[in-house]
Protein backbone atom coordinates (compact mmCIF):
# COMPACT_ATOMS: atom_id res chain seq x y z
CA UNK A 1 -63.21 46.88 24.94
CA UNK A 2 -62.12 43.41 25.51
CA UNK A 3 -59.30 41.74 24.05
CA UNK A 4 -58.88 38.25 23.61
CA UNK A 5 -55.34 36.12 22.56
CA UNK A 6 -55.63 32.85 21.44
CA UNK A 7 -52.38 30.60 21.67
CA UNK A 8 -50.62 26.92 21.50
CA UNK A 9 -51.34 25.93 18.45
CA UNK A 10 -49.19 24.83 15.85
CA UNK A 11 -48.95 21.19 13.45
CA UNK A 12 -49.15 17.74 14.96
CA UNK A 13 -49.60 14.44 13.64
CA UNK A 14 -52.77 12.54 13.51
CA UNK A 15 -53.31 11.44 17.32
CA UNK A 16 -51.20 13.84 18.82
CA UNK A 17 -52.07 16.71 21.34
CA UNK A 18 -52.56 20.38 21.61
CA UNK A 19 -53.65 22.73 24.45
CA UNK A 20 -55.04 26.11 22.90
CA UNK A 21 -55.19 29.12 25.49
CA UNK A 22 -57.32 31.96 25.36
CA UNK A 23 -56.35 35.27 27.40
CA UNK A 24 -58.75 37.78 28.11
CA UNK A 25 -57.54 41.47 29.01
CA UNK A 26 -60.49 42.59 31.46
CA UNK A 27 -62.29 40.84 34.37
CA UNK A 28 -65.53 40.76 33.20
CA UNK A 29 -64.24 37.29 31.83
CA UNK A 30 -64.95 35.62 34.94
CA UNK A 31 -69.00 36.50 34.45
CA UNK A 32 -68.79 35.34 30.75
CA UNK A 33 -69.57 32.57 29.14
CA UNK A 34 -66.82 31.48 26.52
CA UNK A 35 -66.59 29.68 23.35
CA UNK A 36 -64.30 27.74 20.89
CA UNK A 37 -65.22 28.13 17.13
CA UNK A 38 -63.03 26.83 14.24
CA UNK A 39 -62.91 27.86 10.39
CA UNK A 40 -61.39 24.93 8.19
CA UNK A 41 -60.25 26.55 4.51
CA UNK A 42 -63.17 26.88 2.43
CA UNK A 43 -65.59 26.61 5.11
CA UNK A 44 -67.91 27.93 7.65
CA UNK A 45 -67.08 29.03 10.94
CA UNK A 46 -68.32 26.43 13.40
CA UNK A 47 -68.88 25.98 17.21
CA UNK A 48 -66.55 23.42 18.23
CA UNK A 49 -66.92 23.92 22.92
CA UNK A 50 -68.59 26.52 25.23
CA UNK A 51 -68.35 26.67 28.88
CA UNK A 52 -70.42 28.84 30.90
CA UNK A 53 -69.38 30.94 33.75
CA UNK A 54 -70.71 28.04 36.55
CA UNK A 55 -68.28 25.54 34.50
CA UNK A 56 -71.26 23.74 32.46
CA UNK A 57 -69.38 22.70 29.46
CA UNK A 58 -71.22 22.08 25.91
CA UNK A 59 -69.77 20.41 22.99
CA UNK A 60 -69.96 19.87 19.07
CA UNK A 61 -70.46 15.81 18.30
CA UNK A 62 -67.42 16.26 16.03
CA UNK A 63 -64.92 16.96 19.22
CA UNK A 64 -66.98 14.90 22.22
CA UNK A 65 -64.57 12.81 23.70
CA UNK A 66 -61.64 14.76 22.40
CA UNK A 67 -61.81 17.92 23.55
CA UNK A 68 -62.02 19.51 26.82
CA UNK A 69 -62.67 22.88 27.62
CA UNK A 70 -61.64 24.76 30.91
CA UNK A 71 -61.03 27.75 32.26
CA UNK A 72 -59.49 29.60 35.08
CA UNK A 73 -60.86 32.54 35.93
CA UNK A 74 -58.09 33.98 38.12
CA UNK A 75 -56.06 33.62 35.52
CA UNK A 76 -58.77 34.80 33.00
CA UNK A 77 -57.70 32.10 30.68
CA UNK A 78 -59.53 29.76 28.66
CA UNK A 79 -58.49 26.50 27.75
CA UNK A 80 -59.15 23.60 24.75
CA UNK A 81 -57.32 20.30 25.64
CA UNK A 82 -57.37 18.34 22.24
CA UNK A 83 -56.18 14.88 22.23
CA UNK A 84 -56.20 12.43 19.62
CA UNK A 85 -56.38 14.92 16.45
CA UNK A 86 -57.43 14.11 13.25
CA UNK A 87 -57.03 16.01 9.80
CA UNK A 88 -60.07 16.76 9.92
CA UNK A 89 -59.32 19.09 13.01
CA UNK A 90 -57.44 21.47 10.94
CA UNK A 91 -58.11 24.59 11.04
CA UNK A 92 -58.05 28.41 12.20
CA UNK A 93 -59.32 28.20 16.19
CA UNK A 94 -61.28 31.28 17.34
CA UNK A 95 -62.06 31.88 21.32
CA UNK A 96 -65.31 34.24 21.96
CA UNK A 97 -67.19 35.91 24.48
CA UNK A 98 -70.52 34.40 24.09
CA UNK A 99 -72.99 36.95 23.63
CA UNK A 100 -70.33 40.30 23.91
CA UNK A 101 -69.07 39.85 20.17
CA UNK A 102 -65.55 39.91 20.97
CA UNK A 103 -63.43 37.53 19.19
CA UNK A 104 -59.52 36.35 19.44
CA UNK A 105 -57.22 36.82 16.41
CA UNK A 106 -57.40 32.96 16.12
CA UNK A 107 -54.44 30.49 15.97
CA UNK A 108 -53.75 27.87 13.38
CA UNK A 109 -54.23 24.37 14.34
CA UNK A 110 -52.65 21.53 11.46
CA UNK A 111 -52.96 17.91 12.02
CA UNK A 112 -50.94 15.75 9.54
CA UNK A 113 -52.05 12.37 8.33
């Protein structure tokens, strides 16, 4: 079983910064791809970054530009750098192991206009 424990976010005003971290409890993390998903109030789920174990990073045309996802796998972290935030980007932020079905508890992102 694989735990993973999103933090870092919290509310920000429109344009401002947050760095969301993603901990994973067992070291299979560092074979895994992982993914950022987000569910806005009302709405679907949606894939918002990915990065694949070899670093290839994959985005949603929503965040390109924006975002940036890393990760450090001797840490077994992942990382969403999100820079110049818009309402819009409010929301619950789920991390995942692609493919394992393992999901974070999420952590609430709010941007204020």
């Amino acid at each position: 079983q694989v735990q993973l424990a999103e933090s870092g976010g919290g509310l920000v005003q429109a344009g401002g910064s947050l760095r969301l971290s993603c901990a994973a409890s067992a070291m299979i993390f560092s074979i895994n791809a992982m993914g950022w998903y987000r569910q806005a109030p009302g709405k679907q789920r949606e894939f918002v970054a990915s990065i694949t174990s070899a670093h290839k990073t994959n985005y949603a045309d929503s965040v390109k530009g924006r975002f940036t996802i890393s990760r450090d796998n001797a840490k077994n972290t992942a990382y969403l750098q999100m820079n110049s935030l818009k309402p819009e980007d409010t929301a619950v932020y789920y991390c995942n192991m692609i493919g394992k079905g393992y999901w974070g508890q999420g952590t609430q992102v709010t941007v204020s206009s």
